[in-house]
Protein backbone atom coordinates (compact mmCIF):
# COMPACT_ATOMS: atom_id res chain seq x y z
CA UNK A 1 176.56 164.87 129.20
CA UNK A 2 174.12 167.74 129.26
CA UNK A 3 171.54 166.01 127.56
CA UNK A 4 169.80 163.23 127.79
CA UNK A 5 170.52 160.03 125.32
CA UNK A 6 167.03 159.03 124.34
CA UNK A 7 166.47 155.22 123.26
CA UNK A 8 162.74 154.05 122.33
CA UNK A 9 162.17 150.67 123.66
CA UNK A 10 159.08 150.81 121.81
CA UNK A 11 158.11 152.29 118.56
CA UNK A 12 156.09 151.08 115.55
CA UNK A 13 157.06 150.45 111.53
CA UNK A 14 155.59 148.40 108.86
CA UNK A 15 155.61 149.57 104.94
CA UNK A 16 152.99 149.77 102.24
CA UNK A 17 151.18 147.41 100.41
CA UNK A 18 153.33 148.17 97.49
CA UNK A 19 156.38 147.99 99.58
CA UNK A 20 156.19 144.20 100.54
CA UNK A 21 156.06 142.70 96.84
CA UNK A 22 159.50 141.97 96.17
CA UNK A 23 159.67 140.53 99.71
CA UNK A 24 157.46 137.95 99.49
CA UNK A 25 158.72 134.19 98.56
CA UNK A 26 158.16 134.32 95.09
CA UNK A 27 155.62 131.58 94.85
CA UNK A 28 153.42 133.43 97.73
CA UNK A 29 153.03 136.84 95.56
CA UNK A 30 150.12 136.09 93.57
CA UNK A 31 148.45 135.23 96.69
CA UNK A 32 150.02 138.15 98.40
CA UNK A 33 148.19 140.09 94.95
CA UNK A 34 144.74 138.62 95.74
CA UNK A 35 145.45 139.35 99.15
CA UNK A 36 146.21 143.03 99.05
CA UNK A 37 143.04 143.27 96.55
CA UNK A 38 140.72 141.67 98.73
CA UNK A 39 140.03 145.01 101.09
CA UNK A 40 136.83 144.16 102.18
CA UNK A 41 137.91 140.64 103.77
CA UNK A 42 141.10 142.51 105.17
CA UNK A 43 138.96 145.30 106.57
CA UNK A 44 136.72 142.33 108.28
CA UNK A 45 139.34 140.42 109.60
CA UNK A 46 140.54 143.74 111.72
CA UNK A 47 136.62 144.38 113.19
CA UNK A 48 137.23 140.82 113.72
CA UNK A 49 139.90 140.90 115.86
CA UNK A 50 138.29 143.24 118.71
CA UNK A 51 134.52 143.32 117.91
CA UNK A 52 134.46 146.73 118.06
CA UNK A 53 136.91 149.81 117.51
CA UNK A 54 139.05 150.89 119.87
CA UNK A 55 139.47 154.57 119.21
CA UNK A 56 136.73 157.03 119.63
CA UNK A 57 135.97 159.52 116.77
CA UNK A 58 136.78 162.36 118.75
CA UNK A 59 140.22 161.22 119.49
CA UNK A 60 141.14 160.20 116.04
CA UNK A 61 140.13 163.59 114.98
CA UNK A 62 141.88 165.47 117.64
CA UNK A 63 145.02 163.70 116.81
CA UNK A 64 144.39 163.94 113.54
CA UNK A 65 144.27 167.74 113.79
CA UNK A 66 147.72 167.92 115.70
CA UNK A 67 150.47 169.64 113.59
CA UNK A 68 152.91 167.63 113.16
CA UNK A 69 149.90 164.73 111.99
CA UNK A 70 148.56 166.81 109.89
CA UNK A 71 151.54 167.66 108.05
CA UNK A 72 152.42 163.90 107.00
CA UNK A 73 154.77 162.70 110.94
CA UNK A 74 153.30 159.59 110.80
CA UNK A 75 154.71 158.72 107.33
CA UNK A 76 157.94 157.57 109.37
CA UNK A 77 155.91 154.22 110.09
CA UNK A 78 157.18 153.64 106.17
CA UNK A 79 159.26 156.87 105.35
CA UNK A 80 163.08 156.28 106.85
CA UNK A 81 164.17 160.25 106.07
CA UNK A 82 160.98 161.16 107.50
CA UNK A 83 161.33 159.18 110.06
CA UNK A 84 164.78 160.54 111.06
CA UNK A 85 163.56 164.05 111.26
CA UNK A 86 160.41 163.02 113.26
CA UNK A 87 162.76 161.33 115.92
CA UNK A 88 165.10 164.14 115.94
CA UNK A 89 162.23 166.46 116.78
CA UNK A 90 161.32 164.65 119.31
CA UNK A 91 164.77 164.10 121.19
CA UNK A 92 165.01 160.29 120.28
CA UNK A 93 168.62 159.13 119.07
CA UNK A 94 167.47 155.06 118.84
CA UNK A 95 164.66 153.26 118.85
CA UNK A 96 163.40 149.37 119.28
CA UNK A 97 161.01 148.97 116.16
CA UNK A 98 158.00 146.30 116.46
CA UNK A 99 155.65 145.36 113.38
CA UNK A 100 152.20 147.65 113.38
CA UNK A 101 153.26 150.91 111.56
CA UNK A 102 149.68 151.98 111.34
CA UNK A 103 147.78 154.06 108.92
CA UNK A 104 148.17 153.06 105.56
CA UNK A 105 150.80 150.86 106.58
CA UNK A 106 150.54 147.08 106.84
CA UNK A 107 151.91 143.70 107.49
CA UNK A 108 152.11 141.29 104.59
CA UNK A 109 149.19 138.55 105.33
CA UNK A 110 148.01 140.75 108.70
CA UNK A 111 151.51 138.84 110.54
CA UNK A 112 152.20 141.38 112.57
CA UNK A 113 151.80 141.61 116.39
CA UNK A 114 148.80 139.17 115.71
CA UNK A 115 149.77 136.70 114.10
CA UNK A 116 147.18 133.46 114.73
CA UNK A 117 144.45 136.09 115.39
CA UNK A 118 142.12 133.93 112.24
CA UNK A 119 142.88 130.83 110.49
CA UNK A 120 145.11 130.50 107.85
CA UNK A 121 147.58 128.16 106.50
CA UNK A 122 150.67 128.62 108.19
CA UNK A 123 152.90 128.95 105.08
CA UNK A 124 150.94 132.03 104.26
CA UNK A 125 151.52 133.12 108.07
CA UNK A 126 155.30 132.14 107.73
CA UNK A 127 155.60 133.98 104.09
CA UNK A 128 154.02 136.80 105.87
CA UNK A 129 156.63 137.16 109.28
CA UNK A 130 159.47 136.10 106.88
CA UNK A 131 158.42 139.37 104.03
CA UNK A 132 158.03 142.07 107.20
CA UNK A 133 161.41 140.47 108.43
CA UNK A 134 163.24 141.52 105.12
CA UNK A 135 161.76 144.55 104.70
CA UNK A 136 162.75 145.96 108.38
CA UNK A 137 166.02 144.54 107.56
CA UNK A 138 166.29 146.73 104.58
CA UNK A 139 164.69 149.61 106.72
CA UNK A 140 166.84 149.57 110.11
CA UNK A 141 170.11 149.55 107.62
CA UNK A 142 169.22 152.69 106.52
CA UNK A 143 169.95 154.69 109.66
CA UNK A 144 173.01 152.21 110.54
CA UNK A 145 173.36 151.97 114.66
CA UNK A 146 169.82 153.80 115.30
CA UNK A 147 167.20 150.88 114.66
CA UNK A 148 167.40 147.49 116.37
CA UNK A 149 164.36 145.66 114.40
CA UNK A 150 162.69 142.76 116.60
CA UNK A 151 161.73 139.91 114.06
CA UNK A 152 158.34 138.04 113.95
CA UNK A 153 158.68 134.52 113.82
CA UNK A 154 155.98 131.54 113.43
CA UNK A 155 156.10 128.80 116.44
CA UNK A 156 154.35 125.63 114.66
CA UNK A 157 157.21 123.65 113.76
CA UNK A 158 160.34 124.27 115.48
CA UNK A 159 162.79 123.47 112.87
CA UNK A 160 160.99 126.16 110.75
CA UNK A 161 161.32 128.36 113.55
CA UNK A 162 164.72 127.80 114.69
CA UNK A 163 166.00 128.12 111.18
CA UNK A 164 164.10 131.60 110.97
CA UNK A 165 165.61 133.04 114.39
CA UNK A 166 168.98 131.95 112.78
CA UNK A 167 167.79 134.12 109.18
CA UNK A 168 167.13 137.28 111.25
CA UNK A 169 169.96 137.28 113.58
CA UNK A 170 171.89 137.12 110.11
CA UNK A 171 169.76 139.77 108.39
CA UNK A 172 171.17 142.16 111.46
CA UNK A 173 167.52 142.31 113.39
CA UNK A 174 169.37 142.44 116.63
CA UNK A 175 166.50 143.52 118.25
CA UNK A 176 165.43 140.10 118.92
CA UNK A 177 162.28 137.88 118.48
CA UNK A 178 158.83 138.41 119.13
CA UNK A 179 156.62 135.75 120.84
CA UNK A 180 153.22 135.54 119.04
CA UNK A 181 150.44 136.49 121.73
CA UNK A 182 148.05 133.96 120.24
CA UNK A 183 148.40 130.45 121.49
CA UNK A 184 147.46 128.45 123.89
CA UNK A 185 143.66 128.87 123.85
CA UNK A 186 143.07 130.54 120.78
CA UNK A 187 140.78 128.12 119.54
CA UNK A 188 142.33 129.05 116.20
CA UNK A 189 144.24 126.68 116.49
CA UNK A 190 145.94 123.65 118.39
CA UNK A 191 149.09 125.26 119.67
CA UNK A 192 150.25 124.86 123.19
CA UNK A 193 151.21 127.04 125.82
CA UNK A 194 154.91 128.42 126.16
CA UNK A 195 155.64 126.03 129.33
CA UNK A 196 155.18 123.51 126.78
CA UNK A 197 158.77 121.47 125.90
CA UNK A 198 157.50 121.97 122.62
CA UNK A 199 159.19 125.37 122.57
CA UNK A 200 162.73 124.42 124.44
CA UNK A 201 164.78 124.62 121.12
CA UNK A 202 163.45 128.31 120.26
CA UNK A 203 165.06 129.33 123.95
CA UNK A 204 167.90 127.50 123.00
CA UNK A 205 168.82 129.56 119.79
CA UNK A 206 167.94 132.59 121.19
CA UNK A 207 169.87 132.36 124.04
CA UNK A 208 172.98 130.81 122.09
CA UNK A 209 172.42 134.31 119.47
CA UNK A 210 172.09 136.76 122.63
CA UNK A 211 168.06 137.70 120.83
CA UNK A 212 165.91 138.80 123.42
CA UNK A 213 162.70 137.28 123.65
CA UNK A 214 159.80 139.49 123.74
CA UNK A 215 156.05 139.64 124.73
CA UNK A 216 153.83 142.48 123.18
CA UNK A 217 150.44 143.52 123.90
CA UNK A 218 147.80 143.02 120.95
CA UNK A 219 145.99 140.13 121.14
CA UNK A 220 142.53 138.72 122.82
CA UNK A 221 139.97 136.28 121.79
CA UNK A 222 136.93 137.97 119.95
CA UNK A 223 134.48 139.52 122.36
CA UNK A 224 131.96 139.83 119.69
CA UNK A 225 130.61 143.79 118.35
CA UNK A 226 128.30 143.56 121.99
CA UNK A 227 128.28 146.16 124.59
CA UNK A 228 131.46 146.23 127.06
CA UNK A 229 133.38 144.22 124.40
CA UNK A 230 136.27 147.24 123.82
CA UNK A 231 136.46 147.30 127.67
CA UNK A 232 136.89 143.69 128.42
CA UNK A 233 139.77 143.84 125.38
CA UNK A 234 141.28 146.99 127.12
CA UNK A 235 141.50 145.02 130.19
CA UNK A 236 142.61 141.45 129.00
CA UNK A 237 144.56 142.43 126.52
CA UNK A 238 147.71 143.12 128.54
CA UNK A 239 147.49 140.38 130.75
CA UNK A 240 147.68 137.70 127.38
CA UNK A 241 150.90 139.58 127.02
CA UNK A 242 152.20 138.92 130.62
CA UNK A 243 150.91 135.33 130.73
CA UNK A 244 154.38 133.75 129.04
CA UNK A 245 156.17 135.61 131.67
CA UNK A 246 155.11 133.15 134.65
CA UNK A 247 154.63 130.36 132.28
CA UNK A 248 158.66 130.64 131.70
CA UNK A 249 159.43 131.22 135.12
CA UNK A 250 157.69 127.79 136.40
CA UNK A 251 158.45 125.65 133.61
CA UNK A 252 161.84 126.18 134.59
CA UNK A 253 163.39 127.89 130.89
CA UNK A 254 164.93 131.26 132.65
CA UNK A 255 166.74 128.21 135.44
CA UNK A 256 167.57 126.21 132.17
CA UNK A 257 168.64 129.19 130.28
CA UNK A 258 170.31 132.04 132.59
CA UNK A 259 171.55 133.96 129.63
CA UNK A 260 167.86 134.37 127.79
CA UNK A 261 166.86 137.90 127.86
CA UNK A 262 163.09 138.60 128.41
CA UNK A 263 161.35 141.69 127.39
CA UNK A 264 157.56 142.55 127.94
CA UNK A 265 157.30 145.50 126.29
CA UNK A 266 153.97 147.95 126.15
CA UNK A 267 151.40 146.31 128.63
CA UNK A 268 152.44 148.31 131.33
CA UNK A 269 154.59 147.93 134.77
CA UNK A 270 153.28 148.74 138.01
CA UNK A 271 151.50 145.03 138.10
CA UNK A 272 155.04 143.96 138.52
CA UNK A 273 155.74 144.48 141.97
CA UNK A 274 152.08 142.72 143.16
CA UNK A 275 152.67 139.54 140.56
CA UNK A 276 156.30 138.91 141.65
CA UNK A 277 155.00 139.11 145.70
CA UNK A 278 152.03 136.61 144.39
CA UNK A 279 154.57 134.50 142.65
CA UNK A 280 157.19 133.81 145.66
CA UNK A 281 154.05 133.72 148.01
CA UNK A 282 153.19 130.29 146.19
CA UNK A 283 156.75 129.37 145.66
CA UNK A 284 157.59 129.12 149.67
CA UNK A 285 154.83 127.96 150.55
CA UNK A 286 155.67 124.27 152.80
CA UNK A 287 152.57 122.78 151.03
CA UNK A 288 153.69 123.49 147.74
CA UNK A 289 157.37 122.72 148.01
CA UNK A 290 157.54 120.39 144.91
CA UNK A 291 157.73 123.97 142.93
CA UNK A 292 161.31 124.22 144.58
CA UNK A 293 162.88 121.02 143.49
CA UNK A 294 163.65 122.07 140.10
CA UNK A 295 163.86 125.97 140.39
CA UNK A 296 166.00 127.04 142.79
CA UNK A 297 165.56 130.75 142.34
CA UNK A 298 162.08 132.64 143.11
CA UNK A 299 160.13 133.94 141.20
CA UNK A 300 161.48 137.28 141.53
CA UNK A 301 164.76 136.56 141.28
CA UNK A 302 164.56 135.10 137.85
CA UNK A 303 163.21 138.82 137.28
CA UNK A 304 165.67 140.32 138.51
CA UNK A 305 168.41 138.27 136.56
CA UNK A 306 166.51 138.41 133.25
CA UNK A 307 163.68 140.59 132.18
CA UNK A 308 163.06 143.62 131.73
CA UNK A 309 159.84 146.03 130.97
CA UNK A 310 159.42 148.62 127.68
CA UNK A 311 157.93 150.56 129.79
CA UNK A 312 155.95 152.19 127.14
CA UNK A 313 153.03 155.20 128.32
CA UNK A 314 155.00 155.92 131.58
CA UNK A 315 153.65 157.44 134.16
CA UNK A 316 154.23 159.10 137.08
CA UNK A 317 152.72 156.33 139.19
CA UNK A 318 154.90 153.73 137.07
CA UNK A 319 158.76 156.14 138.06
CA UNK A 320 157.26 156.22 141.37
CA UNK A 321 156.98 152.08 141.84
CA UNK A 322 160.40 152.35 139.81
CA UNK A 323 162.44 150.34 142.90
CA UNK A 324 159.81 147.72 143.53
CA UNK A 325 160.02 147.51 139.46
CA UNK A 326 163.60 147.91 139.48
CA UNK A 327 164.92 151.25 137.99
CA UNK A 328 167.73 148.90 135.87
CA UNK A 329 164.50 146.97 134.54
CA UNK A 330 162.09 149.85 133.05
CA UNK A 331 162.79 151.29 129.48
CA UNK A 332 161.15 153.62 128.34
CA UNK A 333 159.39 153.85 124.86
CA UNK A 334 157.49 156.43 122.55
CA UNK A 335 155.17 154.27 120.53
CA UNK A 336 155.61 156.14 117.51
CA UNK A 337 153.74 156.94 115.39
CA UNK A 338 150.91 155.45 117.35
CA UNK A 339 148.24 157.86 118.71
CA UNK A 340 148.78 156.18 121.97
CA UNK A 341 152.22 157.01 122.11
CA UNK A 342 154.24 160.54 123.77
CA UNK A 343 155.41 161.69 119.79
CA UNK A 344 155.42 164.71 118.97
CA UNK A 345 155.18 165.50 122.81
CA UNK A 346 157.95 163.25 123.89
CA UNK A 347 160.22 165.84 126.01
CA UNK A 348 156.72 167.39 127.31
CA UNK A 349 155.67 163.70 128.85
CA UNK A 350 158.84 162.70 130.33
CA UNK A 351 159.05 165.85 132.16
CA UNK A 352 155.93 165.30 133.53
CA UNK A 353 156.41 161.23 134.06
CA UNK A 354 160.48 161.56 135.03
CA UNK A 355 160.62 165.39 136.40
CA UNK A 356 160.98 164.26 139.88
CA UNK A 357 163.16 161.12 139.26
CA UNK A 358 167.08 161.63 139.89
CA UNK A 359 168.98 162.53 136.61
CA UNK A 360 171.13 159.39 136.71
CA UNK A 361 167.87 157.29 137.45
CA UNK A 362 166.32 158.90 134.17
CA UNK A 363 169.77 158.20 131.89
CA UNK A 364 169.06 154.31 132.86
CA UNK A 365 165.22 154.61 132.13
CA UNK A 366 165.15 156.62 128.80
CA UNK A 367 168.62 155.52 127.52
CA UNK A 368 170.89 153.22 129.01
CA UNK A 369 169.19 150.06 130.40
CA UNK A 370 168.03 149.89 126.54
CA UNK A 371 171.64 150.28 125.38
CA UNK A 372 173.04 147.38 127.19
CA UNK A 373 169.86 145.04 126.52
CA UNK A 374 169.80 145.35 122.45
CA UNK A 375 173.31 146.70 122.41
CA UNK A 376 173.45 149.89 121.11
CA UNK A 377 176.62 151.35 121.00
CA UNK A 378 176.24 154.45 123.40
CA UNK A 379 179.87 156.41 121.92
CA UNK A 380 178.35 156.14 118.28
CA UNK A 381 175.18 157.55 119.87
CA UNK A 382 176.18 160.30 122.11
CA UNK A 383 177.22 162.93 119.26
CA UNK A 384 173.37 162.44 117.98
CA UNK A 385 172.55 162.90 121.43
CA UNK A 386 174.22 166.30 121.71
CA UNK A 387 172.41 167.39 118.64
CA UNK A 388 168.91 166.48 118.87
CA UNK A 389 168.84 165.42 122.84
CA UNK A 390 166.89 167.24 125.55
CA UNK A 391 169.23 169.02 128.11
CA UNK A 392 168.65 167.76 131.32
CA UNK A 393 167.24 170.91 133.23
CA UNK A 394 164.67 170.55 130.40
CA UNK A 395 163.24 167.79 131.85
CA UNK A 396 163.30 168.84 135.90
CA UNK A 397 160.26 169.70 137.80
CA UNK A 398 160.04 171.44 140.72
């Protein structure tokens, strides 16, 4: 090809209030009513979550102001036909969709990304994953072959969650599971870290289904509305997201489970190379040899055999760590219709992340490393890809 076949490891949906109704457990929906109503609590619960905002004015009004904003892009977080067209604009044949449409969007009880970030009962926080589950369901079906939807699950009782991994691998969400950030120490509640045994039959099901597991940045304790408090989230808040990665790795579940894909998808990449040095470092150490007896792998090579990074803001300092990365490990994503993200810019910001990077490096970073992980079906995709793709002189710097 000529072009380039585009896959989004990373990109954003969630409906409207009005959209989640008939997908909540019928017994839940008057809450879900009282819920929806209740603006001012919701509205608190958000400042809750950071202690302060984290955009600037000036930025929200400058994207704001942007065209293709302006003229209703970001309705795709809900929209599927707008949606389509946005994508297409922007070169993008496929996409990996996580909960968080933002806007007007939202997720049914706030379980989204966040789930555990307040207390609550977990039936409501169940109710909540299980309605966003069967509306992306509904939502990736439209565009048959071009969505892989990652389901949100709850982790307090494992039967529950087993059962639920099971429901969205049958609902077609073969973009996997996501782990909720939020445990641990989140004195929220009382749930325990992911080297616990607690969560050994979740790894089992996924791995027996083929659903990747992944990590997502959005969580942090509360730093309270105090000065510094957006830039202490800014800088924990990937490093909650990478803290299951070396959890799995020592309590042995990527030894006991060779087939379980791993994803840690936006919360950046070039911190990879320095952790997995850090990581071996301790595992060959003579004094600490008891770390050996049960894994017989290092660290890194668990990484190489099972994760991978949605690699999503790439950068020109993350293509040029690619091989201490691994260029078969980075894919990258868009983060629409986040402000954050490279839409409606998308061809504009891989040129200037990717312009240098051989073209067959580049197919494996924006397309195909994504294809083989959530198994997208590259022949359906290539005729989109001829369409709507960027040709691959488009994207060459000098």
């Amino acid at each position: 090809m000529d072009k380039y076949l585009i896959i989004s490891a990373d990109s954003h949906a969630g409906g409207l209030a009005e959209d989640y109704r008939e997908y909540v457990d019928p017994a839940m929906r008057s809450l879900y009513d009282d819920w929806v109503g209740d603006t001012e609590t919701q509205q608190q619960r958000r400042a809750n979550h950071t202690g302060q905002a984290i955009y600037g004015e000036e930025a929200l009004q400058d994207f704001e102001q942007l065209e293709e904003v302006a003229e209703g892009g970001r309705d795709g977080a809900f929209d599927s036909e707008r949606r389509l067209k946005e994508q297409d604009n922007d070169g993008v044949v496929a996409e990996v969709i996580f909960p968080g449409g933002g806007g007007d969007t939202i997720s049914p009880f706030n379980a989204g990304l966040m789930t555990y970030q307040y207390e609550e009962d977990p039936a409501v926080w169940l109710a909540g994953c299980r309605a966003y589950n069967r509306w992306l369901a509904d939502f990736c079906s439209l565009t048959p072959g071009r969505r892989a939807g990652v389901g949100l699950i709850t982790v307090d009782d494992m039967n529950v969650t087993v059962q639920e991994v099971k429901d969205i691998h049958k609902m077609g969400l073969f973009g996997g599971i996501l782990l909720p950030t939020g445990v641990g120490d989140n004195v929220l509640n009382d749930l325990p870290h992911y080297n616990n045994p607690h969560y050994e039959p979740l790894w089992d099901i996924c791995e027996e289904l083929q659903m990747p597991v992944h990590t997502h940045s959005g969580w942090t304790p509360n730093f309270g509305n105090y000065p510094g408090s957006l830039g202490v989230f800014l800088y924990e808040v990937p490093l909650r997201a990478h803290r299951p990665f070396w959890m799995l790795i020592w309590a042995g579940v990527f030894e006991r489970h060779p087939n379980l894909k791993f994803v840690m998808t936006e919360q950046g990449s070039t911190w990879i190379p320095s952790t997995l040095q850090k990581l071996d470092y301790h595992y060959e150490l003579p004094m600490f040899s008891q770390l050996r007896r049960t894994l017989p792998l290092k660290p890194s090579e668990y990484y190489q055999r099972q994760c991978f990074v949605g690699a999503s803001f790439l950068r020109p300092s993350d293509s040029d760590a690619r091989y201490e990365i691994g260029v078969d490990k980075l894919m990258w994503g868009s983060d629409y219709p986040h402000m954050e993200g490279t839409w409606p810019h998308t061809v504009e910001s891989l040129r200037e992340s990717l312009g240098h990077v051989p073209t067959e490096e580049v197919h494996l970073i924006v397309g195909k490393t994504a294809a083989e992980v959530y198994n997208f079906d590259l022949e359906a995709l290539r005729p989109i890809a001829e369409s709507v793709g960027p040709e691959v002189r488009a994207l060459v710097t000098d």
